[in-house]
Protein backbone atom coordinates (compact mmCIF):
# COMPACT_ATOMS: atom_id res chain seq x y z
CA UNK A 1 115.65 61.05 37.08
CA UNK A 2 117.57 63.77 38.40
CA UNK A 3 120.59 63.60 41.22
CA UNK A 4 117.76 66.17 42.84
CA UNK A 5 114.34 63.76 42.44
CA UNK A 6 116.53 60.58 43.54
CA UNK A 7 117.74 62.66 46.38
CA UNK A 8 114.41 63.30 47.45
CA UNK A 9 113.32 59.95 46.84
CA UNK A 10 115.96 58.58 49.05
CA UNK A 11 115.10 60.94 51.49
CA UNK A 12 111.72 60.12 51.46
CA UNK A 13 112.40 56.33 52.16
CA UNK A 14 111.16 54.56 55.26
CA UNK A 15 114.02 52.93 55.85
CA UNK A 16 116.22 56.25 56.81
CA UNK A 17 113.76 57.11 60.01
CA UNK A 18 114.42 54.68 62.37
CA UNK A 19 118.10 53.79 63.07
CA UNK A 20 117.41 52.34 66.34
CA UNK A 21 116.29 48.65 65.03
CA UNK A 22 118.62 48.54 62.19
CA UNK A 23 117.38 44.89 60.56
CA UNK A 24 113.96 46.16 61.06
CA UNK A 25 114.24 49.04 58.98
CA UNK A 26 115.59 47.49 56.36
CA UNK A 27 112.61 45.54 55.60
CA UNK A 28 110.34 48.49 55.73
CA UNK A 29 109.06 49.52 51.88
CA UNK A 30 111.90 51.96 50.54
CA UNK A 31 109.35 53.73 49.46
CA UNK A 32 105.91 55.39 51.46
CA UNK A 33 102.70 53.78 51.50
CA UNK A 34 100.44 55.46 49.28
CA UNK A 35 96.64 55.50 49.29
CA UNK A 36 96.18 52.43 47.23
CA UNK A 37 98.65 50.34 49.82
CA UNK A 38 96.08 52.14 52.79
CA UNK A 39 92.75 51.28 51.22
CA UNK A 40 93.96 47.79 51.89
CA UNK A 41 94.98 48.06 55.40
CA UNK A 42 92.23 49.67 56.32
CA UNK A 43 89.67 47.04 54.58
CA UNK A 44 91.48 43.95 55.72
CA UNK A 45 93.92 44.57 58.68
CA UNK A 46 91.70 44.04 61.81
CA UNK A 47 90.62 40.48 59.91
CA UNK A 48 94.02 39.47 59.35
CA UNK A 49 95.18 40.27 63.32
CA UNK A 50 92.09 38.51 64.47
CA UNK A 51 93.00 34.80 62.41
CA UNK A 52 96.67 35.06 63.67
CA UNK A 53 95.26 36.21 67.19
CA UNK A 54 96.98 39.92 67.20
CA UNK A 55 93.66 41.39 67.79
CA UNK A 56 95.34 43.51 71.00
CA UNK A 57 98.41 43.77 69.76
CA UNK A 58 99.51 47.32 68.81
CA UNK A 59 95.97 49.03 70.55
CA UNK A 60 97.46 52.33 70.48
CA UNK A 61 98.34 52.31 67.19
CA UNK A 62 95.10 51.28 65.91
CA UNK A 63 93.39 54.01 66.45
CA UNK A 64 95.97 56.59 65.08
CA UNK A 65 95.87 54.31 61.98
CA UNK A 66 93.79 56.80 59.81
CA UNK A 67 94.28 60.21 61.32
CA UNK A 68 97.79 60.28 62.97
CA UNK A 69 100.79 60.70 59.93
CA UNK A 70 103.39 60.44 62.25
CA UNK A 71 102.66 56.60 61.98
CA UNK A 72 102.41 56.63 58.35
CA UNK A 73 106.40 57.94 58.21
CA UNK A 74 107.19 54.49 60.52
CA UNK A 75 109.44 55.99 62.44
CA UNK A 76 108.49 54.81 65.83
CA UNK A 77 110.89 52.72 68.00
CA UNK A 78 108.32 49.98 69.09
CA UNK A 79 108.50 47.23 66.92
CA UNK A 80 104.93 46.01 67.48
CA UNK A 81 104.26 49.63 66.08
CA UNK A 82 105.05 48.21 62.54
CA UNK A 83 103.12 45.02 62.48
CA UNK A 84 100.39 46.08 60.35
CA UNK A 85 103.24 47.68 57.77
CA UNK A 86 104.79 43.99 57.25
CA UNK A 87 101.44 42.10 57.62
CA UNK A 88 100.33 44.52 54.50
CA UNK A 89 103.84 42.90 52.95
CA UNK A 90 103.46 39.54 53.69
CA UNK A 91 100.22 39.23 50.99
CA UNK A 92 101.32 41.10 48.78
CA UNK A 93 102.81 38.64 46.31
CA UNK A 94 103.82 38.70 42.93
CA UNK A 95 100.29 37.69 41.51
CA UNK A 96 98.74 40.16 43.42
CA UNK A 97 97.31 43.16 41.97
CA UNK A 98 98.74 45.95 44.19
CA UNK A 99 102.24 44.21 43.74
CA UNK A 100 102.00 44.31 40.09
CA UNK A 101 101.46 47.95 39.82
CA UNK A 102 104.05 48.87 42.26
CA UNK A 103 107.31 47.88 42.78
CA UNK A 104 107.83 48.75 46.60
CA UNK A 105 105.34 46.20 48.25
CA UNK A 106 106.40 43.74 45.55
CA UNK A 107 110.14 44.23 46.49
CA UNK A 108 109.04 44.03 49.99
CA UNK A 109 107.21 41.13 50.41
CA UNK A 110 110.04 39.16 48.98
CA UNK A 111 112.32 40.50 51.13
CA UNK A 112 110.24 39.37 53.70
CA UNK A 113 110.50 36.21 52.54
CA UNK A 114 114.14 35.97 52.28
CA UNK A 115 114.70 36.64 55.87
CA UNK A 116 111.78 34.45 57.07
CA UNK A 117 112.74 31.13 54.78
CA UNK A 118 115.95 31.35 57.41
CA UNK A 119 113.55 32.58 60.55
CA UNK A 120 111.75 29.25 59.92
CA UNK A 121 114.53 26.75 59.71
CA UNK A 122 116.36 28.19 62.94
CA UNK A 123 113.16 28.04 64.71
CA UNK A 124 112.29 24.18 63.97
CA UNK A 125 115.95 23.19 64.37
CA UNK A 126 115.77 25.30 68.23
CA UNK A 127 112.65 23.14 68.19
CA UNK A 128 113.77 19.68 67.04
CA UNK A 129 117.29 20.04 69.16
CA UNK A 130 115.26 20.22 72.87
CA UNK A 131 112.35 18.09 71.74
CA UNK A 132 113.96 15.01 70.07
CA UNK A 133 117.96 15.15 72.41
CA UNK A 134 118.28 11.55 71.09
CA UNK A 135 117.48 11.99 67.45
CA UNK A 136 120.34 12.39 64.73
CA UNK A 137 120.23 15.50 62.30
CA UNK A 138 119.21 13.70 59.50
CA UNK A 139 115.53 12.88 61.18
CA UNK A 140 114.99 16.45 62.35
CA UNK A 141 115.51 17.29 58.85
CA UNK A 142 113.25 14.78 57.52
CA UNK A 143 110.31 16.29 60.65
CA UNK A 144 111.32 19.44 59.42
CA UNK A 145 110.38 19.24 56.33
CA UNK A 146 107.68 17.17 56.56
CA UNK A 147 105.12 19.77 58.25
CA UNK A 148 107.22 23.12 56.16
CA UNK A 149 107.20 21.37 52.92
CA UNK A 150 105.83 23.62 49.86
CA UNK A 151 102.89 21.30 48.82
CA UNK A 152 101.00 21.43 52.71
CA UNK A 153 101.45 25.29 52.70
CA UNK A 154 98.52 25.83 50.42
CA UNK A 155 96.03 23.47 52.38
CA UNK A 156 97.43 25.23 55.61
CA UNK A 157 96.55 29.00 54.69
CA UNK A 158 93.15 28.05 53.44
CA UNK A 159 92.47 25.65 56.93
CA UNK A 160 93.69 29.42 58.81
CA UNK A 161 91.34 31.35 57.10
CA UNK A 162 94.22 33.52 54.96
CA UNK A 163 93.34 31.62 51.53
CA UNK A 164 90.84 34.63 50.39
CA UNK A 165 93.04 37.22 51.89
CA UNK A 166 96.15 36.07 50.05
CA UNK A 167 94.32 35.31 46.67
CA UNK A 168 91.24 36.95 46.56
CA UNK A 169 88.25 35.63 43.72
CA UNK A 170 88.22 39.15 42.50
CA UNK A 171 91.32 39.28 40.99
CA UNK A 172 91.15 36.33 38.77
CA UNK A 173 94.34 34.16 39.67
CA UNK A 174 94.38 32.61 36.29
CA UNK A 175 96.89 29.75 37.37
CA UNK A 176 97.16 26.63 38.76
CA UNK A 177 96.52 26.36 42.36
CA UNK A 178 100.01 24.56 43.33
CA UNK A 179 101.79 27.27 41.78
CA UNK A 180 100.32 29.96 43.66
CA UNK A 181 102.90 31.73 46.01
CA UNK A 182 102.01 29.91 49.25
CA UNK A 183 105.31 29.72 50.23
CA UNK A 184 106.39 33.28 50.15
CA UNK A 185 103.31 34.65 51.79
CA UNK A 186 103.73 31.64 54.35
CA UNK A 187 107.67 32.70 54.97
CA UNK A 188 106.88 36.63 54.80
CA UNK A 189 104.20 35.71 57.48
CA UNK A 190 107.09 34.18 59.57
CA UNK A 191 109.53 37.42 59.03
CA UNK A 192 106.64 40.09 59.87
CA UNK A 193 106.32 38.01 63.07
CA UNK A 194 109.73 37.57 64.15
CA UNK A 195 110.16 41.10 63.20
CA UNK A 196 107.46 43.01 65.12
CA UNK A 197 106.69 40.35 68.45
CA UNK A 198 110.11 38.13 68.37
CA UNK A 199 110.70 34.12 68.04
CA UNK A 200 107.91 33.08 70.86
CA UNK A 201 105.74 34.50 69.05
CA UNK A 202 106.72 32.44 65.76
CA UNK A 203 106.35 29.36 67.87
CA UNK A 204 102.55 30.51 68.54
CA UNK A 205 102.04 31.49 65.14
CA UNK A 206 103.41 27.72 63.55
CA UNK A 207 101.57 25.59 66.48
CA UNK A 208 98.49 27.45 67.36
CA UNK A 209 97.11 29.72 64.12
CA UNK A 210 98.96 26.94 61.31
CA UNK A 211 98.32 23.72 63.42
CA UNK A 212 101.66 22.09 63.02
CA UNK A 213 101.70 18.58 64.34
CA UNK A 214 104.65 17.10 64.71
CA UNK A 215 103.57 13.61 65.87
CA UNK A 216 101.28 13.16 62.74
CA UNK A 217 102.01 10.01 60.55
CA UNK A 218 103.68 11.49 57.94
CA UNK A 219 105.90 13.77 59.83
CA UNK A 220 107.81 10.89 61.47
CA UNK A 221 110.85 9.91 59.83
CA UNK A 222 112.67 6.90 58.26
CA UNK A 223 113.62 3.86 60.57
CA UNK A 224 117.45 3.99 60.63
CA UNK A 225 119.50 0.69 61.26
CA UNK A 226 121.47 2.54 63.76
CA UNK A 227 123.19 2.07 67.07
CA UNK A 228 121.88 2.25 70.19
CA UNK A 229 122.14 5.25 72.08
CA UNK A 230 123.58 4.30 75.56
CA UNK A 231 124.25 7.58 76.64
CA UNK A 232 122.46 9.90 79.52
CA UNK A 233 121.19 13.38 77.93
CA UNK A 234 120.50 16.37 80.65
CA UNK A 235 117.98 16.09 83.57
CA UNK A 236 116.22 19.13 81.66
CA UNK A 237 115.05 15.91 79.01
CA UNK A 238 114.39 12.96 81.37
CA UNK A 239 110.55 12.09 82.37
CA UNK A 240 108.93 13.43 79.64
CA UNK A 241 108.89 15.22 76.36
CA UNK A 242 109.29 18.66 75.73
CA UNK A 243 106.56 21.10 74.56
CA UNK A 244 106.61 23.75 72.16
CA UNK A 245 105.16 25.88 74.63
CA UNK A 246 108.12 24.92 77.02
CA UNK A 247 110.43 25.90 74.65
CA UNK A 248 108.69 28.94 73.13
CA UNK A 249 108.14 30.26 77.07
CA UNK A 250 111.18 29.10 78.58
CA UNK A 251 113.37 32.30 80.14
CA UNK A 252 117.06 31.02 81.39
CA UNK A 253 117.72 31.74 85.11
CA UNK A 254 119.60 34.71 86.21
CA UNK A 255 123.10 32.71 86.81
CA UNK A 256 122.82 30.94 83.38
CA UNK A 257 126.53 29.98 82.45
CA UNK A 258 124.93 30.18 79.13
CA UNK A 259 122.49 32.72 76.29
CA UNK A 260 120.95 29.45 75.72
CA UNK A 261 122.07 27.02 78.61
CA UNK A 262 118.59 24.00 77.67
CA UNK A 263 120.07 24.13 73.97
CA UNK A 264 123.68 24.10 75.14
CA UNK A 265 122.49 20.52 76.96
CA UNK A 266 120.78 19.16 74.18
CA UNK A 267 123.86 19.46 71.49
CA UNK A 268 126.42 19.00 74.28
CA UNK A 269 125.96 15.53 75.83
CA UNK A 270 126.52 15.48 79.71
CA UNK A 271 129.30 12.00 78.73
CA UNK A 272 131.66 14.98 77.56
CA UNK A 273 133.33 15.48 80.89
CA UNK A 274 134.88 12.01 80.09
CA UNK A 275 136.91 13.94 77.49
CA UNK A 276 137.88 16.13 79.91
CA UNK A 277 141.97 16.57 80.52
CA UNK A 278 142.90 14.38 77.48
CA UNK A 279 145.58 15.13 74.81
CA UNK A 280 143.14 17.26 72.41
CA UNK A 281 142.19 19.59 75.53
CA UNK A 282 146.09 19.81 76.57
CA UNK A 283 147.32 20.38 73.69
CA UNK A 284 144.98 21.49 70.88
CA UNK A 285 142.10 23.99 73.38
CA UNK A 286 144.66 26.52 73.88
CA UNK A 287 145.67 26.82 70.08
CA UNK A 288 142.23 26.77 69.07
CA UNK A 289 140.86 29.49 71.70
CA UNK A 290 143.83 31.77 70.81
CA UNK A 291 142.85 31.69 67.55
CA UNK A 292 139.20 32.24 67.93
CA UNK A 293 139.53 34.98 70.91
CA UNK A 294 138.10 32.22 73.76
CA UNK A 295 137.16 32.89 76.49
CA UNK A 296 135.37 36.35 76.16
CA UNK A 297 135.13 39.16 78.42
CA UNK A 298 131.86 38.31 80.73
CA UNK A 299 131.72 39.52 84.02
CA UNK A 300 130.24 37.11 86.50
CA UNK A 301 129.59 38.09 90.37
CA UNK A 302 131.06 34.62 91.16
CA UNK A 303 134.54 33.73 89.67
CA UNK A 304 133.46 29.86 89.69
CA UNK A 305 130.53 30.88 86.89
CA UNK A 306 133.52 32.03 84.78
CA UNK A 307 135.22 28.65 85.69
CA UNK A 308 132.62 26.33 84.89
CA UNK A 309 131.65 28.22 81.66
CA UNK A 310 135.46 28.21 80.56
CA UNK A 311 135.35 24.14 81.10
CA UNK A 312 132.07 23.49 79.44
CA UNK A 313 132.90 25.92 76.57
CA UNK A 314 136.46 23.97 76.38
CA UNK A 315 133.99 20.77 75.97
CA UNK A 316 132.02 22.30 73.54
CA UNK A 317 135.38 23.51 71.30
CA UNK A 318 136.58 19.87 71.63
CA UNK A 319 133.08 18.63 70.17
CA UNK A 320 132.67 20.57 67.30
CA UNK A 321 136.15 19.36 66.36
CA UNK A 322 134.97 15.52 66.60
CA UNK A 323 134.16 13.99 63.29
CA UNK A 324 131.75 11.53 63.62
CA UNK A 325 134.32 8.68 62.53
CA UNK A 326 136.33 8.80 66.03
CA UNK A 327 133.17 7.84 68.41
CA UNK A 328 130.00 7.75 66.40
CA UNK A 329 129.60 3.90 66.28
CA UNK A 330 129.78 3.78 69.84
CA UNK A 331 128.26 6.73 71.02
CA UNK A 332 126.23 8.52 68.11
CA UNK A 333 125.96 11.84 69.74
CA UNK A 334 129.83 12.05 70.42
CA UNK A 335 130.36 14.46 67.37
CA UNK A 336 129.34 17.62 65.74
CA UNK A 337 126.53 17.02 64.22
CA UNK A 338 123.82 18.40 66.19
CA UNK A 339 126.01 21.58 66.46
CA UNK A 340 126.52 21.58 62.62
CA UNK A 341 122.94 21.19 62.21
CA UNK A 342 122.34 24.12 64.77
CA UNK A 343 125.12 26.43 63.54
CA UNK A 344 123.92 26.37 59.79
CA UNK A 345 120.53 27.68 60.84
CA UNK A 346 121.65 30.50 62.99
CA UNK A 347 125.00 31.14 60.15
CA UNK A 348 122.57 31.90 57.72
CA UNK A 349 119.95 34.14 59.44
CA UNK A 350 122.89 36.13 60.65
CA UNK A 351 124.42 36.53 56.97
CA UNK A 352 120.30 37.62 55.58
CA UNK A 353 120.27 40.64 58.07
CA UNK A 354 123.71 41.41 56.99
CA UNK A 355 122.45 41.57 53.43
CA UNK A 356 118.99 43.41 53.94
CA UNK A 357 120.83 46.14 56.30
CA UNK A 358 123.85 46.06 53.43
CA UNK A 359 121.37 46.56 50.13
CA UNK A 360 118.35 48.44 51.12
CA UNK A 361 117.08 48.50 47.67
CA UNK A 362 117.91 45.12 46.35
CA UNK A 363 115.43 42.24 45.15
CA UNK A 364 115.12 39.37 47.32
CA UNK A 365 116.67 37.48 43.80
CA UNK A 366 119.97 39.16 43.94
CA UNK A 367 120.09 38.81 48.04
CA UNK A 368 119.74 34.82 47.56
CA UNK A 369 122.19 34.90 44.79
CA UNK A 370 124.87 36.73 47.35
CA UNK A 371 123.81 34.76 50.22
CA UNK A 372 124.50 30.86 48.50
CA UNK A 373 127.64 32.29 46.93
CA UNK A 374 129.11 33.43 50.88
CA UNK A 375 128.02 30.43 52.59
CA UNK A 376 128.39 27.90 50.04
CA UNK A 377 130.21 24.88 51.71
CA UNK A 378 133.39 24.88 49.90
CA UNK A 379 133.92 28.80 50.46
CA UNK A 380 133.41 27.87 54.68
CA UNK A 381 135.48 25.05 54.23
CA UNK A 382 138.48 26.98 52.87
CA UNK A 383 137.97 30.09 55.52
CA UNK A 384 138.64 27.46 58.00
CA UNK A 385 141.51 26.00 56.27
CA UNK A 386 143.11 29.97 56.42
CA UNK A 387 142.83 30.29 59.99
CA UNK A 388 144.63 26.94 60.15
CA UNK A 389 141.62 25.46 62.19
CA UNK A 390 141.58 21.87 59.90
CA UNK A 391 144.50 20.80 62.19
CA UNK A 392 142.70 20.44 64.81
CA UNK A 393 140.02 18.19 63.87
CA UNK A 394 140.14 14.63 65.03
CA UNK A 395 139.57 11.19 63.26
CA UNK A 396 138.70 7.64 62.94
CA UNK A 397 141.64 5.75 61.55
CA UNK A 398 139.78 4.71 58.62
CA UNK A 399 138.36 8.14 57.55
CA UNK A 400 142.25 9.81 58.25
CA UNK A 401 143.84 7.49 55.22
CA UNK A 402 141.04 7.57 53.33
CA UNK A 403 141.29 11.44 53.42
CA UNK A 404 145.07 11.67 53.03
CA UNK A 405 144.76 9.55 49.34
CA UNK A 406 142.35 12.78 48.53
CA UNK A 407 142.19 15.53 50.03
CA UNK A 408 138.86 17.25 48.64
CA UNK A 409 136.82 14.96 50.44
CA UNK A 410 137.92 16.81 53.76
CA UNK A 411 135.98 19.92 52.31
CA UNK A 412 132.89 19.05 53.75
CA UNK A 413 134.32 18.03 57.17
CA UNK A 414 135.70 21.62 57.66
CA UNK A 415 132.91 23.06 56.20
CA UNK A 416 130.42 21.05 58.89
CA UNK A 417 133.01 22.07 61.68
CA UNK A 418 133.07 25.97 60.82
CA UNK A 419 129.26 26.04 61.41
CA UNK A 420 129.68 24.01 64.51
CA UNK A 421 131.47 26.29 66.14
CA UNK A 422 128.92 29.19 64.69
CA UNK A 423 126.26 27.12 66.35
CA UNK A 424 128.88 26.70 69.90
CA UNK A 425 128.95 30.74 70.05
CA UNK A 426 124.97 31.04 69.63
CA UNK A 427 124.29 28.53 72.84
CA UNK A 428 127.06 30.25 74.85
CA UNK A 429 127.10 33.90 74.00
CA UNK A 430 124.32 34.94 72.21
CA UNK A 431 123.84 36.07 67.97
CA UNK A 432 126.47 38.50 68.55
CA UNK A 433 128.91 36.37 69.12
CA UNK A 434 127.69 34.62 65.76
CA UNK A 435 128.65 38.17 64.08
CA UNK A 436 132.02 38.08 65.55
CA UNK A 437 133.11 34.88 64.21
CA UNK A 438 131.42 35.33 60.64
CA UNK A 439 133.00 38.59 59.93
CA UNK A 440 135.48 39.26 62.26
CA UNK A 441 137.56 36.17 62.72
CA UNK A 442 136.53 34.27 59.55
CA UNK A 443 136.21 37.28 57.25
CA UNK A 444 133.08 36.21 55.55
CA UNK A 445 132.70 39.80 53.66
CA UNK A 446 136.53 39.93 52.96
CA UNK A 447 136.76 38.54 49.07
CA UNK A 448 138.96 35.04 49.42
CA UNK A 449 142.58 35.39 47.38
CA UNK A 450 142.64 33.86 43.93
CA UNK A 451 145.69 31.65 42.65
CA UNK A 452 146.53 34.71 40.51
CA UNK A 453 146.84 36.95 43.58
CA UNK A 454 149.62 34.14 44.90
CA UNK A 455 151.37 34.02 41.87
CA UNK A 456 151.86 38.35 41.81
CA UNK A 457 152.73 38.11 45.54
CA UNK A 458 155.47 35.35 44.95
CA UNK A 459 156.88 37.35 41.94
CA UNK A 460 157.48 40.15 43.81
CA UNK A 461 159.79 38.46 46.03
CA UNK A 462 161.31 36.35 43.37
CA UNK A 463 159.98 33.16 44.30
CA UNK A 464 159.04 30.66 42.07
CA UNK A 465 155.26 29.43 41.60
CA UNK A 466 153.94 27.09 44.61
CA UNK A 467 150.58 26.01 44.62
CA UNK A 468 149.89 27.93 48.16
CA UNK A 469 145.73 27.66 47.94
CA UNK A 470 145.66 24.02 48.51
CA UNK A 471 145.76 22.83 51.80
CA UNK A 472 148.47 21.19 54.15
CA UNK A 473 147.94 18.23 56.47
């Protein structure tokens, strides 16, 4: 191909018209839909938005669908404008026919599914967090995966009505019906959603078109020999159980301290005040915030918002420093679990939209491959360790000498606590504040020094060799 051709072709890509919604574009094909990729949106697209219930969504662009190119180039601002483009992408998987004769819907439907494999877990940990306030982490995993697990997907596609439109008799699927793609088209479902009508609408799409149940039998998790929970959680939790329509519907008031202030409540337990003026938030808060740029610039019409918010997100710093050793057997939400749990979720969606926006033209393969390798739990656990942050954490007395005889057992605490406090900016300030931390303050794009790189540095100023990449305490 010539420099000439591959300019052309790059001009010619989808992705370069529409720098407004940056992580939206990058999921568009990178290259235009051809007639073969329209003969199938017009035979099957008005089908496929009635089973989801999208039937009015995108009216206006319905009709423009077969005469107006302009919406062929997708280069229109509204996101629900390119609904039909993903929902094309989302069946197109690798055993499809279209997919195997052309590259662009096959490298886009995967892509789809890279981004919504991370969609899905934040959503049903947002979910499981306000629902369950009592529960541990470990049984909103075990829910979690109970009603997303790979063998239900196929049984839940074919109970929607998407079976024949994802694997059609025509085209001869000459394999085993577990090892159809369910998944991906599942996920890519989940990312054309999120993408085009935002997270409420991923809520509708999981409880209303898939029929997740989260009370059924086998979604309920393992009886735990654990210790009661004595504790008060927020008044937004008392009487009753949430919904997922209360949490898929639910708008903050207009003098929230918080981006998320019902979330902030269920990982922050109200007993934190009691906490409150002791030798971690004397000493340690003001080291910590320095280091991490707390509080931020928000302007509030009433200076006690900014107060209150400083105190609470002083509570929250102090409680994604708490290992559960110090206060777990007495008070099992006193630690940072449920912001771990939160904070992974929300860490990794962030770093996917870095990726797709990063590598336009990249397989979802290579993506993943990046992705595990950034936010692997040893690499987190040693970006904490450089800012100096592992200082700070506090610890039962047992845990503390049973970490000082070896210190790579500590890995995983500092690891846990980084994504707490990725999961403390999401409830206060919002995703952006997640981007901040990732690859401002932590670096997360920045490649980590090697031993060699120590060794240069120290000849160079005639020093002799000290093991600088393993940690103090």
């Amino acid at each position: 191909m010539s420099e000439r051709q591959l300019a052309r072709r790059i001009l010619a890509s989808p992705q370069l018209r529409l720098n407004s919604l940056p992580v939206l574009s990058s999921l568009l094909p990178v290259a235009p839909f051809t007639e073969f990729d329209k003969e199938w949106i017009h035979e099957n697209m008005v089908e496929v938005k009635d089973i989801l219930g999208y039937g009015k969504v995108g009216e206006d662009y319905d009709r423009d669908v077969e005469d107006d190119e302009k919406f062929w180039q997708h280069s229109s601002p509204d996101p629900k404008a390119h609904l039909h483009t993903f929902l094309y992408l989302a069946f197109q998987h690798e055993e499809s026919y279209r997919a195997k004769r052309m590259r662009h819907t096959r490298v886009g439907h995967y892509r789809l599914a890279f981004l919504g494999e991370f969609v899905l877990d934040l959503a049903m940990a947002e979910l499981l967090l306000q629902m369950y306030p009592r529960d541990t982490p470990a049984s909103l995993r075990e829910r979690a995966f109970a009603v997303t697990n790979k063998r239900g997907l196929e049984r839940i596609l074919s109970d929607a009505g998407l079976h024949q439109l994802a694997f059609p008799e025509d085209e001869n699927f000459h394999v085993c019906l577990f090892s159809l793609p369910c998944r991906s088209v599942f996920l890519a479902l989940i990312a054309a959603v999120y993408l085009s009508l935002g997270m409420s609408e991923v809520y509708k799409l999981l409880f209303e078109t898939f029929a997740f149940d989260l009370d059924a039998k086998s979604a309920q998790p393992k009886v735990r020999s654990k210790h009661e929970d004595v504790d008060h959680v927020s008044a937004d939790f008392e009487g009753r159980r949430l919904t997922w329509k209360d949490i898929a519907f639910y708008k903050p008031p207009e003098d929230a301290l918080f981006a998320a202030p019902r979330l902030f409540r269920a990982c922050v337990p109200p007993g934190m005040y009691r906490f409150r003026r002791n030798l971690w938030d004397v000493e340690s808060r003001p080291k910590v915030m320095d280091i991490l740029g707390y509080p931020l610039d928000v302007r509030d019409e009433n200076l006690d918002m900014t107060e209150a918010r400083e105190i609470e997100l002083g509570l929250g710093l102090q409680l994604c420093f708490m290992h559960p050793s110090a206060y777990k057997n007495d008070h099992p939400r006193f630690c940072y679990e449920r912001l771990e749990f939160i904070g992974s979720k929300i860490q990794d969606v962030v770093m996917a939209e870095r990726l797709l926006m990063k590598h336009l033209d990249a397989p979802a393969i290579f993506l993943n491959r990046i992705h595990r390798g950034i936010t692997i739990n040893r690499i987190c656990g040693r970006r904490l360790r450089m800012k100096r942050l592992h200082k700070f954490i506090t610890y039962g007395e047992e845990r503390q000498l049973e970490f000082a005889r070896c210190h790579r057992l500590r890995n995983f605490t500092h690891s846990a606590t980084q994504q707490a406090l990725h999961g403390l900016g999401y409830i206060v300030y919002g995703k952006a504040e997640v981007r901040r931390l990732m690859f401002d303050v932590f670096e997360f794009e920045k490649p980590l020094p090697t031993q060699a790189d120590f060794n240069d540095m120290l000849a160079s100023q005639g020093r002799r060799f000290v093991n600088t990449l393993q940690p103090t305490y």
